[in-house]
Protein backbone atom coordinates (compact mmCIF):
# COMPACT_ATOMS: atom_id res chain seq x y z
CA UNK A 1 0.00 0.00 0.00
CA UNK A 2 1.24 3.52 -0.64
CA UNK A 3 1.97 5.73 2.69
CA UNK A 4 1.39 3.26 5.19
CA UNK A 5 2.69 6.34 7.68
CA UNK A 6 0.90 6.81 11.26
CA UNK A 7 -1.67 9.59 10.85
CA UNK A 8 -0.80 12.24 14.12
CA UNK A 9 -3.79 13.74 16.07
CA UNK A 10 -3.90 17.40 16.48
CA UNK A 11 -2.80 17.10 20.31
CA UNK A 12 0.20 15.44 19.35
CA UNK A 13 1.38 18.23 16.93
CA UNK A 14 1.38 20.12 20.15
CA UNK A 15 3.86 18.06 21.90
CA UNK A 16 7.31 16.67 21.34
CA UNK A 17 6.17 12.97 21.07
CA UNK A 18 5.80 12.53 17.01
CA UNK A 19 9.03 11.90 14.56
CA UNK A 20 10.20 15.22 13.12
CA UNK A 21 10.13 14.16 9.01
CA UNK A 22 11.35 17.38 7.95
CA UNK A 23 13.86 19.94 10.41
CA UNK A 24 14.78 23.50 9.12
CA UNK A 25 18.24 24.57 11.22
CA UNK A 26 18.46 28.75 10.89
CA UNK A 27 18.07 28.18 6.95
CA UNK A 28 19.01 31.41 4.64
CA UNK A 29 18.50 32.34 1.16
CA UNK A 30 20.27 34.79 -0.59
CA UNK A 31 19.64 35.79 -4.30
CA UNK A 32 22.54 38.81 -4.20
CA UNK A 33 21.86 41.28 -2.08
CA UNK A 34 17.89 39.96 -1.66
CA UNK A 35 17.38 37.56 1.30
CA UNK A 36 14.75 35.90 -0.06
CA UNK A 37 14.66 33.42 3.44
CA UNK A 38 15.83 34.54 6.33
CA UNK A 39 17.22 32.12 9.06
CA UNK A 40 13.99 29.86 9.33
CA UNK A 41 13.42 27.18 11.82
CA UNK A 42 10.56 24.86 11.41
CA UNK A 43 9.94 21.26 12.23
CA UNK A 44 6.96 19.81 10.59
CA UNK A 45 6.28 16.34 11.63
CA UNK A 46 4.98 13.13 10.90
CA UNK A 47 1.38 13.05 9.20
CA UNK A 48 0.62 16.30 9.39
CA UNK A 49 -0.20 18.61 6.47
CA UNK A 50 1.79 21.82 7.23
CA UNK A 51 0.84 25.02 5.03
CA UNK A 52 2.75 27.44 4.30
CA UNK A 53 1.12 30.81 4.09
CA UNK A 54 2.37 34.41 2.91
CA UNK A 55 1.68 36.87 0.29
CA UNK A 56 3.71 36.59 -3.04
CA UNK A 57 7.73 37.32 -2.79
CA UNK A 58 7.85 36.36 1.11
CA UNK A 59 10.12 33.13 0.36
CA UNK A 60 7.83 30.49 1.05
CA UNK A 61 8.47 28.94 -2.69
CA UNK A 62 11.97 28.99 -2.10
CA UNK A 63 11.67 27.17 1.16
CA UNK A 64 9.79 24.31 -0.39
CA UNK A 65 12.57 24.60 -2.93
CA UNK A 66 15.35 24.11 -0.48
CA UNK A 67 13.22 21.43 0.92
CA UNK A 68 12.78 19.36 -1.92
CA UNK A 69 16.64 20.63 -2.92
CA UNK A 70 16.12 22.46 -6.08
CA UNK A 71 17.49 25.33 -3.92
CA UNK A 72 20.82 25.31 -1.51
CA UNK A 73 20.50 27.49 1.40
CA UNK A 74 23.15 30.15 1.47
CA UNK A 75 23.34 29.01 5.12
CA UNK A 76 21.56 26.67 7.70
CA UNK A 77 20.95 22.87 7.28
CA UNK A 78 17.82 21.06 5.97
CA UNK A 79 17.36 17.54 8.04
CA UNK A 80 14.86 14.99 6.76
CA UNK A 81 14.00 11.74 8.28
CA UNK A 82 17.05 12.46 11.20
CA UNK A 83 19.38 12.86 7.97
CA UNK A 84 21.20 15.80 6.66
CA UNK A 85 20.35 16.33 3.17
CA UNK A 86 21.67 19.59 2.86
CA UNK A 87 24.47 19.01 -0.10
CA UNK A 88 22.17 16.24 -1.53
CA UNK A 89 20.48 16.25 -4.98
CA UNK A 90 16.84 16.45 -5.10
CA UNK A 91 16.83 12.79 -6.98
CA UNK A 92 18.60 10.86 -3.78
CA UNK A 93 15.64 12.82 -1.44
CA UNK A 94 12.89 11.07 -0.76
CA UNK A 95 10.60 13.57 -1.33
CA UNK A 96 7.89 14.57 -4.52
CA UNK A 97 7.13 17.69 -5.60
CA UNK A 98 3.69 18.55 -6.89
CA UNK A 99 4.19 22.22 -9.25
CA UNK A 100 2.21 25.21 -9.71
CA UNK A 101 1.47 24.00 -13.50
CA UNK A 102 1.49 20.31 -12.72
CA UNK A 103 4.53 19.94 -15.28
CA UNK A 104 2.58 16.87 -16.83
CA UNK A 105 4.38 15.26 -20.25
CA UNK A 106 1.91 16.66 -22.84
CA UNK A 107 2.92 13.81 -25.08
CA UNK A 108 2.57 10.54 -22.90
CA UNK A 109 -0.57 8.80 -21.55
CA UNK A 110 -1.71 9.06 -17.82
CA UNK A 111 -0.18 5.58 -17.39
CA UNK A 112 3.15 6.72 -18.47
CA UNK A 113 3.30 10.02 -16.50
CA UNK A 114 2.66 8.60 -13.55
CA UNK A 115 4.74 5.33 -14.16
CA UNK A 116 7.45 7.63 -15.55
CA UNK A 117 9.04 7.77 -11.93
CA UNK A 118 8.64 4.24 -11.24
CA UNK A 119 10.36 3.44 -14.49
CA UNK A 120 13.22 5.41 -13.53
CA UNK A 121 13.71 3.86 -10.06
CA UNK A 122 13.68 0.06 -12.35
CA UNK A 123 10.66 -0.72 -11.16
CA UNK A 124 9.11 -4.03 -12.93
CA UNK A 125 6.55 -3.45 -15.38
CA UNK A 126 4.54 -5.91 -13.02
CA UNK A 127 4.97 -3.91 -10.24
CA UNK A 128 4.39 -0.15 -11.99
CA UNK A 129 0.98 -1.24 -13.34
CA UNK A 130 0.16 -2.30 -9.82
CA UNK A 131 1.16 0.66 -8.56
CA UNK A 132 -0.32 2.76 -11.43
CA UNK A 133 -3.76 1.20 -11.08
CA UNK A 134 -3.63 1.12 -7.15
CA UNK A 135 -2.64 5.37 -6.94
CA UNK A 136 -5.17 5.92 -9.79
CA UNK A 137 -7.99 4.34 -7.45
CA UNK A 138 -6.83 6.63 -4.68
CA UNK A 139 -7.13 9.61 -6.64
CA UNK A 140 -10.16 8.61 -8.03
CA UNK A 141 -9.49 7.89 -11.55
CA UNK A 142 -9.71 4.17 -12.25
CA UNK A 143 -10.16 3.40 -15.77
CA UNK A 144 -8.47 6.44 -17.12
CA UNK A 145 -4.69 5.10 -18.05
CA UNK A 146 -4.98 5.66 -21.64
CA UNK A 147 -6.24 9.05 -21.59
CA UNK A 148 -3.32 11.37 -23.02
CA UNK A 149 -3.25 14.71 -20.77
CA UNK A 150 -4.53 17.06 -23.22
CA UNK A 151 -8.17 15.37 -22.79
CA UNK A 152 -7.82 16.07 -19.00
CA UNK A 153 -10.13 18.63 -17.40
CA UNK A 154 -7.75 21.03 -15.38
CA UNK A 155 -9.25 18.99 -12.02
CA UNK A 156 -8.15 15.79 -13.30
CA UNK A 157 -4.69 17.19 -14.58
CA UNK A 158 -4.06 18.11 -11.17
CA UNK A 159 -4.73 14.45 -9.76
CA UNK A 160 -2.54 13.23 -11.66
CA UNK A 161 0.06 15.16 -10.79
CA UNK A 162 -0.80 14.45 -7.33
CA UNK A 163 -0.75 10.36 -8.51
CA UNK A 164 2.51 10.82 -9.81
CA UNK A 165 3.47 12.09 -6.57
CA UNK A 166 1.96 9.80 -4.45
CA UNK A 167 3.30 6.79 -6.74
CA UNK A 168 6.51 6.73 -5.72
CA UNK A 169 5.81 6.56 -2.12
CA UNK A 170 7.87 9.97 -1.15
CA UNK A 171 8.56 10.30 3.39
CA UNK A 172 7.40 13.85 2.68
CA UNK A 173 4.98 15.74 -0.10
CA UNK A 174 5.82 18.94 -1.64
CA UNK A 175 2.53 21.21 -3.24
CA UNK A 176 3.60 24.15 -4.34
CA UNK A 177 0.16 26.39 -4.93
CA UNK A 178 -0.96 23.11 -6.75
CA UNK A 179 -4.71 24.31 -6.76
CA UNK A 180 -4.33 28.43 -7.88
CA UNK A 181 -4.79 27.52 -11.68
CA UNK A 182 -8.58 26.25 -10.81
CA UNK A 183 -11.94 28.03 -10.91
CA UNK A 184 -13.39 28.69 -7.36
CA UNK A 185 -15.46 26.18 -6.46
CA UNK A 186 -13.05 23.31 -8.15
CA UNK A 187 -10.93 24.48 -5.83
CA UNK A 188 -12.95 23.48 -3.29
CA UNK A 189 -13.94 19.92 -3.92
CA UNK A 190 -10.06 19.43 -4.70
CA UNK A 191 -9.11 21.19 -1.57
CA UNK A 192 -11.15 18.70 0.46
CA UNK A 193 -9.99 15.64 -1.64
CA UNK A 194 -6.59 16.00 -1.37
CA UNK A 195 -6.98 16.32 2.33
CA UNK A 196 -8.93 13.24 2.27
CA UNK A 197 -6.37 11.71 0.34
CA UNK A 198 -3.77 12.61 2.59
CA UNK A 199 -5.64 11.18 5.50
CA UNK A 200 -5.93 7.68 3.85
CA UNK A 201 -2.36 7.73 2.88
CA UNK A 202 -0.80 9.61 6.29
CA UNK A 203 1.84 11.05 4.27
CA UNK A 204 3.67 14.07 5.64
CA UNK A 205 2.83 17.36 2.96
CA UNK A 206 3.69 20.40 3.26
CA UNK A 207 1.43 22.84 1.22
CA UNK A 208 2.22 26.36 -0.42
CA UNK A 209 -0.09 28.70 -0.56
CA UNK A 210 -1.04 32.76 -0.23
CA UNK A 211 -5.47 31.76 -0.33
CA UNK A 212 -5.44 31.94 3.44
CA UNK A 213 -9.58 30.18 3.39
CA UNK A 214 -6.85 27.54 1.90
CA UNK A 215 -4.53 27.05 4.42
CA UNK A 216 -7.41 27.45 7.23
CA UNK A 217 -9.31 24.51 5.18
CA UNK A 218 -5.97 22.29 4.72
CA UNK A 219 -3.71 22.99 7.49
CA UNK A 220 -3.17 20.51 10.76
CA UNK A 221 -1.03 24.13 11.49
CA UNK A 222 0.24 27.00 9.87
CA UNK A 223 3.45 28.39 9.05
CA UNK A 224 3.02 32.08 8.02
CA UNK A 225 6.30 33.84 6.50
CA UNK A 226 6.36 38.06 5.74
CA UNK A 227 9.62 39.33 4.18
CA UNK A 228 11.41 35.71 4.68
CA UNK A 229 10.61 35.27 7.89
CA UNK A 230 8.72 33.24 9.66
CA UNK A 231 6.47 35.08 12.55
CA UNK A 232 4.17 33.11 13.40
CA UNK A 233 3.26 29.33 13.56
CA UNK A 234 0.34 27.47 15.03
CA UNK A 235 -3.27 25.56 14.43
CA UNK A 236 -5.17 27.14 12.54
CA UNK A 237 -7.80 28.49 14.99
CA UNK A 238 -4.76 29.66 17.22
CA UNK A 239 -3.32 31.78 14.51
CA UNK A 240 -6.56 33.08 13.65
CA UNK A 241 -7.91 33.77 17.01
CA UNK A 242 -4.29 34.58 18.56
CA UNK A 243 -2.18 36.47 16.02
CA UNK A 244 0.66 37.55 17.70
CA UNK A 245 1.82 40.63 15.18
CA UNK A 246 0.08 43.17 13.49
CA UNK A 247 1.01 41.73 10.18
CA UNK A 248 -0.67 38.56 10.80
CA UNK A 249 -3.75 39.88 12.61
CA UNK A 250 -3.92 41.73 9.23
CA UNK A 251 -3.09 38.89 6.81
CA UNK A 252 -5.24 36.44 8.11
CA UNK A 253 -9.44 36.83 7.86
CA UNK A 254 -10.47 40.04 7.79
CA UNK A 255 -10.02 42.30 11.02
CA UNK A 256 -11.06 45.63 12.40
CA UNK A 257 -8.24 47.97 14.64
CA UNK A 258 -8.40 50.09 17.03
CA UNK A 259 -5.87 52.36 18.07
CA UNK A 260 -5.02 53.92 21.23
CA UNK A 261 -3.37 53.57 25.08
CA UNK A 262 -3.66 51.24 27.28
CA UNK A 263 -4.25 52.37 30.60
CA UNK A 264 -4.68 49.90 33.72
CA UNK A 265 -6.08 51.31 37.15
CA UNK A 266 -7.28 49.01 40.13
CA UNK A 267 -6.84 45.49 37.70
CA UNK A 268 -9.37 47.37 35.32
CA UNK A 269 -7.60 47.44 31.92
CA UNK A 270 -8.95 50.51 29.37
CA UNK A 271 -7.38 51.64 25.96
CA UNK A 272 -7.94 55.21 25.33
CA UNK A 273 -8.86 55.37 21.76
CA UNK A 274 -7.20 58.32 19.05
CA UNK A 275 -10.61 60.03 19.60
CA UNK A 276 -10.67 60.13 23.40
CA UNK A 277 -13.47 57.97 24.13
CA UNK A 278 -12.37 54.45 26.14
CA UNK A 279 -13.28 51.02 25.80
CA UNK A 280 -12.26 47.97 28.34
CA UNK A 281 -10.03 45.55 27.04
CA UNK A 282 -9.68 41.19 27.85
CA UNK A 283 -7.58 40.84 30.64
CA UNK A 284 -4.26 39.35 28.48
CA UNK A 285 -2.14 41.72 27.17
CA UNK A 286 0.21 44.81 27.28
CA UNK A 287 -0.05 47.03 31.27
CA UNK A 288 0.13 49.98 29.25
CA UNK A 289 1.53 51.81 26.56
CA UNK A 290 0.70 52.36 22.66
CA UNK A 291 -1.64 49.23 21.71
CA UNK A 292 -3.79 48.26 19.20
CA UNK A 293 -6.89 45.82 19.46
CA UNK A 294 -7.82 43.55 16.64
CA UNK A 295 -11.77 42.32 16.55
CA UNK A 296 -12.73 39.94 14.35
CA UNK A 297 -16.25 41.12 12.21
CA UNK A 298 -18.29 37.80 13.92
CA UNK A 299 -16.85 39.45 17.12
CA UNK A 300 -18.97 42.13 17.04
CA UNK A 301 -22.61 43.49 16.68
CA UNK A 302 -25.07 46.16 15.75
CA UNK A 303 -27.75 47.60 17.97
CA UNK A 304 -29.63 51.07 17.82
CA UNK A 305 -29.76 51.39 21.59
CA UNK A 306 -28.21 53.89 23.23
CA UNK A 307 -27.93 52.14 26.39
CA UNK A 308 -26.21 48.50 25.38
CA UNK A 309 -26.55 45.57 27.57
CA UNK A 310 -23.82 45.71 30.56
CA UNK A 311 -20.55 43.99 29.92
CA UNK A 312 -20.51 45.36 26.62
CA UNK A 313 -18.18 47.98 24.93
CA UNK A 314 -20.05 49.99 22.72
CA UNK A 315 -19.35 52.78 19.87
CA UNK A 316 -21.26 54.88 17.77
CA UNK A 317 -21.53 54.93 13.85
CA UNK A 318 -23.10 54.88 10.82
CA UNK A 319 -24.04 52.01 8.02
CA UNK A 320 -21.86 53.19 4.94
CA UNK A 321 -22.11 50.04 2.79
CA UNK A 322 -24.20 46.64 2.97
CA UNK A 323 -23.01 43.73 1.16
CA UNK A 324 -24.99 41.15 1.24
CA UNK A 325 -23.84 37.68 0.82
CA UNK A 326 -26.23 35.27 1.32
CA UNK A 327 -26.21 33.69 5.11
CA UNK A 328 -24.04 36.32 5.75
CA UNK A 329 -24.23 40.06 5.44
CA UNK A 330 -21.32 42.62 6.14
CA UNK A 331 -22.08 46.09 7.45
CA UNK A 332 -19.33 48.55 7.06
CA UNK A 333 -20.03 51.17 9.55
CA UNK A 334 -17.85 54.75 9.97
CA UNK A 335 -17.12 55.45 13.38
CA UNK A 336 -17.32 59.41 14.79
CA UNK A 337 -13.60 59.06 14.50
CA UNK A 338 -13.67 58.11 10.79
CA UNK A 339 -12.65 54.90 11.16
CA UNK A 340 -14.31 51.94 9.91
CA UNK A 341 -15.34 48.78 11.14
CA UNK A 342 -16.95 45.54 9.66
CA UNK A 343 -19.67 43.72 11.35
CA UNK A 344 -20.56 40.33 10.35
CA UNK A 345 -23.88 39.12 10.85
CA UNK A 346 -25.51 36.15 10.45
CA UNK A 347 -29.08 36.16 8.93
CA UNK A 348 -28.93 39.99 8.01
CA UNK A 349 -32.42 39.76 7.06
CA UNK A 350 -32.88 39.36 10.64
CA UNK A 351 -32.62 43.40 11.30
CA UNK A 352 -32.30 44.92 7.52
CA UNK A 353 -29.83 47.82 8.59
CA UNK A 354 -29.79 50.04 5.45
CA UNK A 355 -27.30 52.37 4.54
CA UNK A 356 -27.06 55.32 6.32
CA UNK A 357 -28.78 53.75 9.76
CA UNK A 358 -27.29 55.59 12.53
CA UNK A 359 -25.99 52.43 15.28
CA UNK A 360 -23.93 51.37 17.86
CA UNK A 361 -20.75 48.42 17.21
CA UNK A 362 -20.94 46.66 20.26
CA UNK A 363 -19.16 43.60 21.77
CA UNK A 364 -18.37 42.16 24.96
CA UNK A 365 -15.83 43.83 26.97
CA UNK A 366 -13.13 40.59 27.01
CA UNK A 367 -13.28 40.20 23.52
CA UNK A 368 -10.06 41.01 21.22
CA UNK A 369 -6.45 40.62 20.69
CA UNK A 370 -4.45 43.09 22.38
CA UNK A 371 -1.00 43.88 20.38
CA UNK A 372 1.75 46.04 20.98
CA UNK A 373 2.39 48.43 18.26
C-alpha cells in the first residue's frame, strides 16, 4: 500500500512525542543582495499537512525549494527523516514535488506520467501497473490510463500530478500552490480531496499557498512567513484567534483595529482610543503603553440602543455600505472618529440595517487581541 505512515492527532502536533520528518536549522536564502529566506526554523512532523502561508515574494516557494533541494541554502541545514540532506540532490531525497502547473508530459498517456518515476527507479513493469492502477484508485481515476493529458479537465490534470506524486511513495509531499490555476469552487472539492487523500495515505505534505480560506481549510497548522521570515506558527484556529503581530492579525481573515493607550487602574484594563473615548479591554495583554486591538467582524454586533446591555463595549456609527452575501451580510459602519469597522452578521435579514442607519458596534468587553504596536 502507498503511505502506510501513522496519521498524528492534532494534540500530538502540540507536543514533542511525534518523529520530526522534515527539520529547518536557521536556513538562509540569498539571491545577491535579496534575502529571499531569512534564518527559518521549522519542524513539521509526521502526518501532518503543514501550510505554508504568505503573500507573493515572502520566500515560502523557495523554502519548499530548499526542501525538496532544487534550492541550496546560502546558510543553515535542511534535516529529513534524522538525515542531513543539505548538499544532496533532489533525486537521492525522498521527497515529490507537486508544481504550480502540474509539469505533466503533454505527449505521454496518464499511465506513463505517472509510471514515468517508477520506471526510472527500475521498477518491474509488473509492479508499476500495480502501482499505477492502485494510486489511480486513490485519486479517483480508475479506468483512465490511456487518456493522453490534453483530454484532462484542469481537475483531473491536477490528480494526476498528485498520482505521480503519491506513486513513488515519497517520506514527505511537496505542493507548491498546486490548486491556484482552478476556478473557485473546483478548488474546493479538490481542496477537500486532497486532504482526504492525505488522511488515507498519512503522508507528511507540506502545502504552499497565499489563499489563506486555503490554508485554514488544509492545514493541521500553519506556518506564516512576511519578508522571509517566519512570525508566526500554530493551528489554525490559534493563529486566527491569537495572532501575535500586526502583520498577521492583518493577513489572516479580515479584522477591524483600534488604536489607542492602554491604561490599567485598580486590575481594570482601558485603551484610550485616538478620539478620546475608552473602551475595556480582555484581561491578556500589554499594562500599558501604545496598543492596538484587533476584533474579528463575527466578534462584534449592531444595535440602535443607546444604552447596550452591561458587559458590553459599545461605539457609535453609521451604516456606509451593505453587502450582502447570502447567510451572511457585512455592514461597514464609519465610526465618529472616521474609522471603519466591519460587522458580520448572520441572517442579516434578521434586522435589515440600510445604509445610512445611525448604530452602535458593540461587543463584549473581554473580547479582542491586544497587540503592541
Amino acid at each position: 500500500m502507498i503511505g502506510q505512515r501513522r496519521q498524528a492527532t492534532e494534540q500530538e502536533f502540540q507536543g514533542d512525542c511525534v518523529l520530526d520528518i522534515v527539520h529547518l536549522e536557521d536556513v538562509t536564502k540569498l539571491f545577491g543582495e535579496i534575502r529571499a529566506v531569512d534564518g527559518v526554523r521549522l519542524d513539521v512532523q509526521e502526518g501532518e499537512i503543514l501550510c505554508l502561508l504568505g503573500p507573493s515574494g515572502c520566500g515560502k516557494t523557495t523554502l519548499l525549494r530548499m526542501i525538496a533541494g532544487f534550492e541550496k541554502p546560502t546558510a543553515g541545514r535542511v534535516w529529513l527523516s534524522g538525515k542531513d540532506v543539505t548538499a544532496v540532490p533532489p533525486e537521492r531525497r525522498n521527497t515529490a514535488l507537486v508544481f504550480q502547473n502540474y509539469a505533466l508530459f503533454p505527449h505521454m498517456t496518464v499511465f506513463d506520467n505517472i509510471a514515468f518515476g517508477l520506471k526510472v527507479r527500475r521498477w518491474s513493469m509488473r509492479e508499476i501497473r500495480s502501482a499505477v492502477h492502485e494510486v489511480l484508485e486513490l485519486v479517483g481515476m480508475p479506468g483512465l490510463e490511456e487518456r493522453w493529458v490534453q483530454q484532462l479537465s484542469g481537475g483531473q490534470q491536477q490528480r494526476v500530478a498528485l498520482a505521480r506524486a503519491l506513486v513513488v511513495r515519497p517520506s514527505t509531499l511537496l505542493l507548491d500552490e498546486p490548486l491556484s490555476n482552478l476556478d473557485a469552487k473546483l478548488r474546493m472539492q479538490m481542496r477537500s480531496h486532497l486532504k482526504s487523500i492525505q488522511r488515507q495515505v498519512g503522508i507528511t505534505a507540506i502545502f504552499v499557498t497565499h489563499d489563506q480560506e486555503e490554508a485554514l481549510t488544509l492545514g493541521d497548522r500553519i506556518a506564516i512567513m512576511h519578508e522571509g521570515k517566519l512570525v508566526q506558527l500554530g493551528c489554525p484556529r490559534e493563529v486566527y484567534t491569537c495572532p501575535n503581530c500586526t502583520f498577521v492579525a492583518s493577513f489572516i481573515g479580515q479584522s477591524n483595529c483600534l488604536q489607542g493607550q492602554v491604561e490599567e487602574k485598580e486590575g481594570t484594563r482601558t485603551l484610550v482610543l485616538d478620539s478620546g473615548e475608552r473602551v475595556s479591554l480582555p484581561a491578556e495583554g500589554p499594562a500599558d503603553g501604545a496598543a492596538l486591538l484587533v476584533l474579528r467582524p463575527e466578534q462584534l454586533g449592531l444595535t440602535s440602543s443607546d444604552n447596550p446591555p452591561q458587559g458590553l463595549n459599545a461605539l457609535p456609527g453609521t451604516v456606509e455600505h451593505v453587502n450582502y452575501l447570502g447567510e451572511m451580510v457585512y455592514y461597514e459602519v464609519r465610526l465618529v472618529d472616521g474609522t471603519m469597522m466591519t460587522v458580520a452578521e448572520y441572517g442579516g435579514e434578521l434586522h435589515g440595517w440600510k445604509e445610512g442607519d445611525k448604530v452602535w458596534v458593540t461587543w463584549p468587553q473581554d473580547t479582542g487581541r491586544v497587540l503592541t504596536t
